[in-house]
Protein backbone atom coordinates (compact mmCIF):
# COMPACT_ATOMS: atom_id res chain seq x y z
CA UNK A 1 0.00 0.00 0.00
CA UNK A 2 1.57 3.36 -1.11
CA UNK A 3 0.48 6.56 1.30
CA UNK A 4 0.45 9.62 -0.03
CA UNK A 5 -0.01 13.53 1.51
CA UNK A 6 -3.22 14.85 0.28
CA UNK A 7 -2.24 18.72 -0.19
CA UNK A 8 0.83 17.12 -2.85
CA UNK A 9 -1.66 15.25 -4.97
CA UNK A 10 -3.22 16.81 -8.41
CA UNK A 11 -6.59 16.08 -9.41
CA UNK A 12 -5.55 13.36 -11.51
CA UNK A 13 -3.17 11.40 -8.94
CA UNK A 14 -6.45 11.14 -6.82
CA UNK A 15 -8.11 9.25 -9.39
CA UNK A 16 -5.01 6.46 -9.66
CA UNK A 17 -6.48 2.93 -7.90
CA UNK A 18 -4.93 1.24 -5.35
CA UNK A 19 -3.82 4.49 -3.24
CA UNK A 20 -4.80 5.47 0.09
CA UNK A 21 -4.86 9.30 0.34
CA UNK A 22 -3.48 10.02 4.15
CA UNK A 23 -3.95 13.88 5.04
CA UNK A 24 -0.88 15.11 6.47
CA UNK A 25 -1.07 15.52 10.14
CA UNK A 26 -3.28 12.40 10.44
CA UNK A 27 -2.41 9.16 11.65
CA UNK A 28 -2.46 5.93 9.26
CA UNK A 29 -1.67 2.27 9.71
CA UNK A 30 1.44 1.12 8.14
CA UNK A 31 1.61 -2.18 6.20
CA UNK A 32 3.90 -3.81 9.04
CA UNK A 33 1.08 -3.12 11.72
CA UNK A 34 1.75 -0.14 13.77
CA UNK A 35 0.40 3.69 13.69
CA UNK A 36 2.09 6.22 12.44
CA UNK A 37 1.48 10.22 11.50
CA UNK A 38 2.17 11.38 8.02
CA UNK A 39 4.77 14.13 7.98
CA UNK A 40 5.75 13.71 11.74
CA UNK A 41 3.34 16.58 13.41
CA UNK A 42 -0.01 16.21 14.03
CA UNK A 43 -2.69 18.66 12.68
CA UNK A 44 -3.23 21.97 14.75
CA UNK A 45 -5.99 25.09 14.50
CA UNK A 46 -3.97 27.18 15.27
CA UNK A 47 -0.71 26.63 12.66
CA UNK A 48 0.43 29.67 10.59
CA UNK A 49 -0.63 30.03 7.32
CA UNK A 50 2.10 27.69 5.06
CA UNK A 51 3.33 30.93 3.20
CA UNK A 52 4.07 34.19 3.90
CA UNK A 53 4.68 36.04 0.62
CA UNK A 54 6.62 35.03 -2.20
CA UNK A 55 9.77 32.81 -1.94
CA UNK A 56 12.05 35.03 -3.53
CA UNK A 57 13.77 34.53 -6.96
CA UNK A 58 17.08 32.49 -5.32
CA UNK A 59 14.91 29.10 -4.49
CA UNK A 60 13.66 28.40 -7.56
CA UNK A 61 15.03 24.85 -8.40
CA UNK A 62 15.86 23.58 -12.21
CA UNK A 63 14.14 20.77 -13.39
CA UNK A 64 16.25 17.22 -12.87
CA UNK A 65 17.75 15.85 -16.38
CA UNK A 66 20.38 14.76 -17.71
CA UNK A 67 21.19 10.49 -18.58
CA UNK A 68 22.68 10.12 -15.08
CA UNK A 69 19.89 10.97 -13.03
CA UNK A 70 17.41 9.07 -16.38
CA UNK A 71 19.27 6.20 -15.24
CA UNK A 72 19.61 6.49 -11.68
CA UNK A 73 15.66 7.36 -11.75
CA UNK A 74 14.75 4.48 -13.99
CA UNK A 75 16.84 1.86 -11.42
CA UNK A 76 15.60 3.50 -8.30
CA UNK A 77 11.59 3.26 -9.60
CA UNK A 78 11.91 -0.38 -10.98
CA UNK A 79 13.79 -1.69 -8.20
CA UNK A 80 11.35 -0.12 -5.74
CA UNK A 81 14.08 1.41 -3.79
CA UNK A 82 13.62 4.11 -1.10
CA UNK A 83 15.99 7.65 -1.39
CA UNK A 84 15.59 10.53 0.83
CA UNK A 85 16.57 12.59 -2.77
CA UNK A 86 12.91 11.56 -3.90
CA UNK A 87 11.14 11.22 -0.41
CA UNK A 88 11.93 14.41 0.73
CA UNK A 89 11.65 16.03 -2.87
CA UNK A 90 15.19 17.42 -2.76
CA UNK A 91 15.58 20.78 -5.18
CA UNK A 92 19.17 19.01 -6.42
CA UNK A 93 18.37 15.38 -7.17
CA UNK A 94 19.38 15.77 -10.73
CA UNK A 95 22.68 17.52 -10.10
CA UNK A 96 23.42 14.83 -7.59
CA UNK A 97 22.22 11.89 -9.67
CA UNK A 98 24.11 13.16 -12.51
CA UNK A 99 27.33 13.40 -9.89
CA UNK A 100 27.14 9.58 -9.30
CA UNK A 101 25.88 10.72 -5.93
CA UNK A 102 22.49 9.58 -4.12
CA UNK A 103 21.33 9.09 -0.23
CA UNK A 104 19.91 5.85 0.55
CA UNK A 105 17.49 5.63 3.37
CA UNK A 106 17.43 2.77 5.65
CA UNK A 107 15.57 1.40 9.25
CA UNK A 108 12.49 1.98 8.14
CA UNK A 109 10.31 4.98 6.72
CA UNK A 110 9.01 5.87 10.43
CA UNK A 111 11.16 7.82 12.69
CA UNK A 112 10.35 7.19 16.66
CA UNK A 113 11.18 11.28 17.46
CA UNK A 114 8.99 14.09 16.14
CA UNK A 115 11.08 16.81 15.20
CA UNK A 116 9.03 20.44 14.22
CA UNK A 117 10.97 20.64 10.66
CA UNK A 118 11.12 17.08 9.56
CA UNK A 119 8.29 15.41 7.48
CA UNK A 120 8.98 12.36 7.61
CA UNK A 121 6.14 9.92 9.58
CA UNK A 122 6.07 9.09 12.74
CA UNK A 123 5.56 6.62 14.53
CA UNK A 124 6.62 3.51 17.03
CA UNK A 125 7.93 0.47 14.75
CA UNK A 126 7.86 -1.82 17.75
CA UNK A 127 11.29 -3.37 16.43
CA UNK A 128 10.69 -3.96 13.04
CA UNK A 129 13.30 -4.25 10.77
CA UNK A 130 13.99 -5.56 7.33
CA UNK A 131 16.91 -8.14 7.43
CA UNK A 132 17.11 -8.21 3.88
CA UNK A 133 18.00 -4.60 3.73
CA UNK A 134 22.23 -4.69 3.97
CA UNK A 135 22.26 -6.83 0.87
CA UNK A 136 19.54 -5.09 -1.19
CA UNK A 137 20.96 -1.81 -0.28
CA UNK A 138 24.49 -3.06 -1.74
CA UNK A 139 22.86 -4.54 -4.40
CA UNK A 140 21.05 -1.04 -4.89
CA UNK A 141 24.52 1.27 -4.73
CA UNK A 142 25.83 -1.51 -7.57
CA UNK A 143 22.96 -0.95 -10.30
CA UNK A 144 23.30 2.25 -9.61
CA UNK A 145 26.83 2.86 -10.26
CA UNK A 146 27.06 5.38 -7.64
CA UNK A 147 31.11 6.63 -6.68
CA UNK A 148 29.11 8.27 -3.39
CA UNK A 149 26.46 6.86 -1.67
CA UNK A 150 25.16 8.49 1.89
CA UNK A 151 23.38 6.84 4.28
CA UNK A 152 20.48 7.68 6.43
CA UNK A 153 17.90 6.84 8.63
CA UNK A 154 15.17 7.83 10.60
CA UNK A 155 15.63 7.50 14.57
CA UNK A 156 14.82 4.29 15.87
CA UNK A 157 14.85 4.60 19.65
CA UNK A 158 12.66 1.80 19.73
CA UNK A 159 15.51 -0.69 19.31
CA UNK A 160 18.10 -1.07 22.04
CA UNK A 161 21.15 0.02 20.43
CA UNK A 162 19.11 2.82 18.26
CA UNK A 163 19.70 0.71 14.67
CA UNK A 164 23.67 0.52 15.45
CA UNK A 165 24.02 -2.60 14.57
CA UNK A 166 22.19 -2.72 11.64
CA UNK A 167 23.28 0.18 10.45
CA UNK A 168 26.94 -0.61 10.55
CA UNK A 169 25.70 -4.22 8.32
CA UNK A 170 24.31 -1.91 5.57
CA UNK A 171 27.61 -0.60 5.27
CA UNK A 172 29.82 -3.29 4.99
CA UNK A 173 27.45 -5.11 2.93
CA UNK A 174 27.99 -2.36 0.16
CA UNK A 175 31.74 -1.80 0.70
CA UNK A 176 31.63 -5.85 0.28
CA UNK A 177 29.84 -5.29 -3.24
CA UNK A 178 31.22 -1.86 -3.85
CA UNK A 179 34.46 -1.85 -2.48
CA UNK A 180 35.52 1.59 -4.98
CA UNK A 181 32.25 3.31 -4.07
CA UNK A 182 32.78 5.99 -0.72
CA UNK A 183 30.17 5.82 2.14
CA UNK A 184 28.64 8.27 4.06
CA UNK A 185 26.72 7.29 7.17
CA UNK A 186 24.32 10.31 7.95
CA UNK A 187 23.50 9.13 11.57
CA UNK A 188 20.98 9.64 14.21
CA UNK A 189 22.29 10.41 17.95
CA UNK A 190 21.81 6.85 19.18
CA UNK A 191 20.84 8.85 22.36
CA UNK A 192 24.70 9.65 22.89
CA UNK A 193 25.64 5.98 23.49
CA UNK A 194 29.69 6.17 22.29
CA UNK A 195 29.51 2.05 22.04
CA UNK A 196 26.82 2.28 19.76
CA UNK A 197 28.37 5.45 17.71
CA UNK A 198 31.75 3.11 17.34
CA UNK A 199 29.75 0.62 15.96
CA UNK A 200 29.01 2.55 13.07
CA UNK A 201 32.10 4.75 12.64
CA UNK A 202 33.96 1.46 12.77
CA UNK A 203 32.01 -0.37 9.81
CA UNK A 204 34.67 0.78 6.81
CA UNK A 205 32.78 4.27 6.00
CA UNK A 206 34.96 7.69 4.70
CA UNK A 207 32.49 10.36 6.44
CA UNK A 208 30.33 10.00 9.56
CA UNK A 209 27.61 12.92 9.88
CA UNK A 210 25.41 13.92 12.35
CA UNK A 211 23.08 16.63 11.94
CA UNK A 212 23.32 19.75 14.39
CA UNK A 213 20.40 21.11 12.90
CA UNK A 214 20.18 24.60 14.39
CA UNK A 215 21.87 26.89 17.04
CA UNK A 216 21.71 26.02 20.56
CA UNK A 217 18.84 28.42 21.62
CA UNK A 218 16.84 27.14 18.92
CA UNK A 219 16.89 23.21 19.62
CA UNK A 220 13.93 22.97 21.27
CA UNK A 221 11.29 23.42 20.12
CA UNK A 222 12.99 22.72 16.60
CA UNK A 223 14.21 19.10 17.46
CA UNK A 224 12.77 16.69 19.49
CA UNK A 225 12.71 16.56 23.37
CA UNK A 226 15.23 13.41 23.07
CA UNK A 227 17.84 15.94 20.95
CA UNK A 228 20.08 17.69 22.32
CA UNK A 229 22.83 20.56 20.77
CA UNK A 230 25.59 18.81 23.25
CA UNK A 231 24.39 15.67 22.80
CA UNK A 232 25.02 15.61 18.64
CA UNK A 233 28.32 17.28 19.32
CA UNK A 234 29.48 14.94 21.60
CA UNK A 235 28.58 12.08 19.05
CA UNK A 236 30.69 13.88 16.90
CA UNK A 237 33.38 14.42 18.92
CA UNK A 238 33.83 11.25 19.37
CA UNK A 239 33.47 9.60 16.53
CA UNK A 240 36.29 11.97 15.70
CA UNK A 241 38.10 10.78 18.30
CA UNK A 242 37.58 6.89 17.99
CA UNK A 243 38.72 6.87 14.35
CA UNK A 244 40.78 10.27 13.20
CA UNK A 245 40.88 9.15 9.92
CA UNK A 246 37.12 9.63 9.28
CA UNK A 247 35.75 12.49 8.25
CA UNK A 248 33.13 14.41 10.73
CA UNK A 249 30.38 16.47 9.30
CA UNK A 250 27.30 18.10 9.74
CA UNK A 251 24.55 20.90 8.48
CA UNK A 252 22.61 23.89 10.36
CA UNK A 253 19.42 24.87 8.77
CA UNK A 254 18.88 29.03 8.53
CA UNK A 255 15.75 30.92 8.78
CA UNK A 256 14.22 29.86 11.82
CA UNK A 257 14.66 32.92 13.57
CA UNK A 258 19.10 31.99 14.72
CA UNK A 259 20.97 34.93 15.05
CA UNK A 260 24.19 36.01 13.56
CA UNK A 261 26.20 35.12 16.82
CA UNK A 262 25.11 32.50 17.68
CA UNK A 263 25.45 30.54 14.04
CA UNK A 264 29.32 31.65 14.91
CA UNK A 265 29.13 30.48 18.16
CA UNK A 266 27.82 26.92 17.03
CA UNK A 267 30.92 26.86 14.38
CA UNK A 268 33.15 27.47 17.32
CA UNK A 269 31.72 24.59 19.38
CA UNK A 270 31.90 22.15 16.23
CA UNK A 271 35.42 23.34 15.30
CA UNK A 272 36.24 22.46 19.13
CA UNK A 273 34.75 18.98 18.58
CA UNK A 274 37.22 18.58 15.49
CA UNK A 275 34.13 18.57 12.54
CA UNK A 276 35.77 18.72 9.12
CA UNK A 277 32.62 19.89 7.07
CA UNK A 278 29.92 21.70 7.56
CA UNK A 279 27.07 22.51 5.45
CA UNK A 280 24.52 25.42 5.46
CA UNK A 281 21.04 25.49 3.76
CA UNK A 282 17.67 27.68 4.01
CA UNK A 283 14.80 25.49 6.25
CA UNK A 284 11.77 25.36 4.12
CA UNK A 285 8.21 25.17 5.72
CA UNK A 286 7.38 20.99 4.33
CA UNK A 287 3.76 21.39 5.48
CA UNK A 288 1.57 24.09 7.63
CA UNK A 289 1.97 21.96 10.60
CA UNK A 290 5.51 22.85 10.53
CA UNK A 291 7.75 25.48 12.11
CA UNK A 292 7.39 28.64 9.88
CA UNK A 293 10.25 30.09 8.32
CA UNK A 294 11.14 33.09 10.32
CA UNK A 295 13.75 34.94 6.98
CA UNK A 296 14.65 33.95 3.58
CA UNK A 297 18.96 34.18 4.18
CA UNK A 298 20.22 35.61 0.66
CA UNK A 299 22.61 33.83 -1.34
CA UNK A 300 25.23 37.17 -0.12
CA UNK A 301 24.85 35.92 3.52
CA UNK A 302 25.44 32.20 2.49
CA UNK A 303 28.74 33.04 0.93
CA UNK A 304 29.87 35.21 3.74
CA UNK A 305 28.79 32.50 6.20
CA UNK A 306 31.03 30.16 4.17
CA UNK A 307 33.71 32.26 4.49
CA UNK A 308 33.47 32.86 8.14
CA UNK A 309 33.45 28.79 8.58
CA UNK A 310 36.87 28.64 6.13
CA UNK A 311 38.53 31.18 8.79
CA UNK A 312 37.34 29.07 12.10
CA UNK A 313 39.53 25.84 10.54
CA UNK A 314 36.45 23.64 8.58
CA UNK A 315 37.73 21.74 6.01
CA UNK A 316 34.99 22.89 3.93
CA UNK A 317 31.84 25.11 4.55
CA UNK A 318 29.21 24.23 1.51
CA UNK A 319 26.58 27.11 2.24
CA UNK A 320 23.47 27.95 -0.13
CA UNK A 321 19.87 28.41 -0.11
CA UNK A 322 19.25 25.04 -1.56
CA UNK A 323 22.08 23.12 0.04
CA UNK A 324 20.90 20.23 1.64
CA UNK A 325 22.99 18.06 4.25
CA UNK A 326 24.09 15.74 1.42
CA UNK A 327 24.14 17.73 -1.48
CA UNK A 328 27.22 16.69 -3.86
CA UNK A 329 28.38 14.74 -0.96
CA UNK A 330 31.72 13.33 -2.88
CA UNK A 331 33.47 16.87 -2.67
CA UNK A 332 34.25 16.43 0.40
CA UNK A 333 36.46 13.44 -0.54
CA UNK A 334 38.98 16.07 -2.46
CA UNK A 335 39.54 18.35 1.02
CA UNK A 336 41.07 21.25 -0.86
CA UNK A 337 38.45 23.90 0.09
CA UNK A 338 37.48 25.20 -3.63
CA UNK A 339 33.88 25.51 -3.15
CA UNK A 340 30.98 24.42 -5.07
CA UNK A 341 28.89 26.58 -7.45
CA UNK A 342 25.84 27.23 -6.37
């Protein structure tokens, strides 16, 4: 069964058989048995309206094309395979796809935490898991040729060791198949336990990122109760720690209301943690249940942002309205600091 959020369908997807229209905000029952909300945050009277005024000219997003991402496209749709580039409708799948680059999503499609800018569902899995899922996502990363291939997941804090284990599986299974092909593992906090963070760091990966998300004011109410600004940069210290050879990363959205100080003050803590890369993208309101967006930062204050990072030691700073967390991923690989048009 294929669930789908009401306010993204046209007239004509509604007529399509065999699909269950879930309004976002409302809860649904998932094909492996448990409840779940689509998007992550239930429906509220008293949300903001979804926009206020005009996105301005800088976030307009190109079409995808181009024969790497036809290909990658065709192999992700008839292999039924699950990316966050699609899922989460990223503005620079194509650029990506055509890079040999594309983020794999794995434990499940329904995240245990609620987090006010995430849509993805949520829900309690109750321990499911798919134990097929190390070798098809190897077999996936092989049809698709990728060079790069990050890794995600949606919090499982249902599951003792928070999907370590697993986790770590899917990555040796496609360094087994793909031994040329980097890995990224694009974690969640495991709830700060270091033996469960080794687990991962240890499993043959190049980059191990965990997502900051926003300035330390600012974490709650963005992130869930069970996140915590210290607690992601203590996972990151010490992955850094555990293995130095690994590269550390992770992303701050801007525009939900951060100042300019304290965005300097959270590079400062993350270059004291020893994080190599950082990356720096506009949040963008995914339904009206969500936390508004406070400013649109210009594509000016992006570069000088980047620059500021550069000066406090990161290996590299990729800043831009539409830079996403994993967006052309494999630069980091070259650590020379040029930059990447945006």
């Amino acid at each position: 069964m294929r669930y789908l959020c009401d306010n993204a369908l046209s007239k004509d997807t509604r007529k399509f058989k065999g699909v269950t229209i879930v309004e976002s905000g409302n809860k649904y029952q998932t094909d492996e048995g448990f409840s779940a909300i689509k998007n992550g945050v239930k429906q509220r009277r008293d949300n903001a309206p979804l926009v206020r005024g005009d996105k301005p000219r800088w976030l307009r997003a190109k079409m995808p094309s181009g024969s790497g991402y036809s290909g990658t496209r065709k192999i992700v749709h008839e292999h039924k395979l699950s990316t966050v580039c699609e899922e989460s409708m990223c503005p620079n799948i194509g650029e990506c796809w055509n890079a040999g680059t594309a983020t794999i999503m794995v434990l499940g499609s329904v995240c245990t935490r609620a987090c006010r800018f995430c849509a993805v569902d949520t829900g309690n899995p109750k321990g499911w898991l798919d134990a097929e899922e190390p070798a098809n996502c190897a077999r996936a990363v092989q049809l698709m040729g990728l060079e790069y291939v990050v890794i995600t997941s949606v919090d499982r804090d249902d599951l003792e060791d928070g999907g370590a284990a697993h986790y770590a599986e899917c990555v040796r299974e496609i360094k087994r198949l793909n031994p040329h092909t980097a890995v990224e593992a694009l974690t969640p906090d495991f709830n700060g336990v270091r033996e469960h963070v080794e687990l991962v760091v240890d499993s043959g990966l190049e980059v191990f990122a965990q997502n900051v998300e926003t300035v330390r004011r600012l974490t709650h109410p963005v992130r869930d109760p069970r996140a915590g600004y210290e607690q992601t940069i203590d996972v990151l210290r010490h992955a850094k720690a555990h293995r130095p050879d690994v590269l550390t990363k992770t992303s701050l959205m801007l525009g939900l209301g951060e100042r300019d100080n304290e965005i300097m003050q959270a590079m400062q803590d993350l270059r004291a943690a020893n994080v190599d890369i950082l990356t720096l993208g506009q949040y963008l309101r995914p339904t009206p249940n969500h936390l508004p967006v406070e400013r649109y930062v210009s594509p000016e204050e992006f570069d000088t942002y980047r620059r500021e990072g550069l000066e406090k030691g990161f290996l590299e700073v990729v800043a831009g309205p539409m830079v996403r967390s994993s967006y052309r991923a494999e630069q980091v690989l070259q650590k020379n600091n040029v930059g990447i048009a945006i």
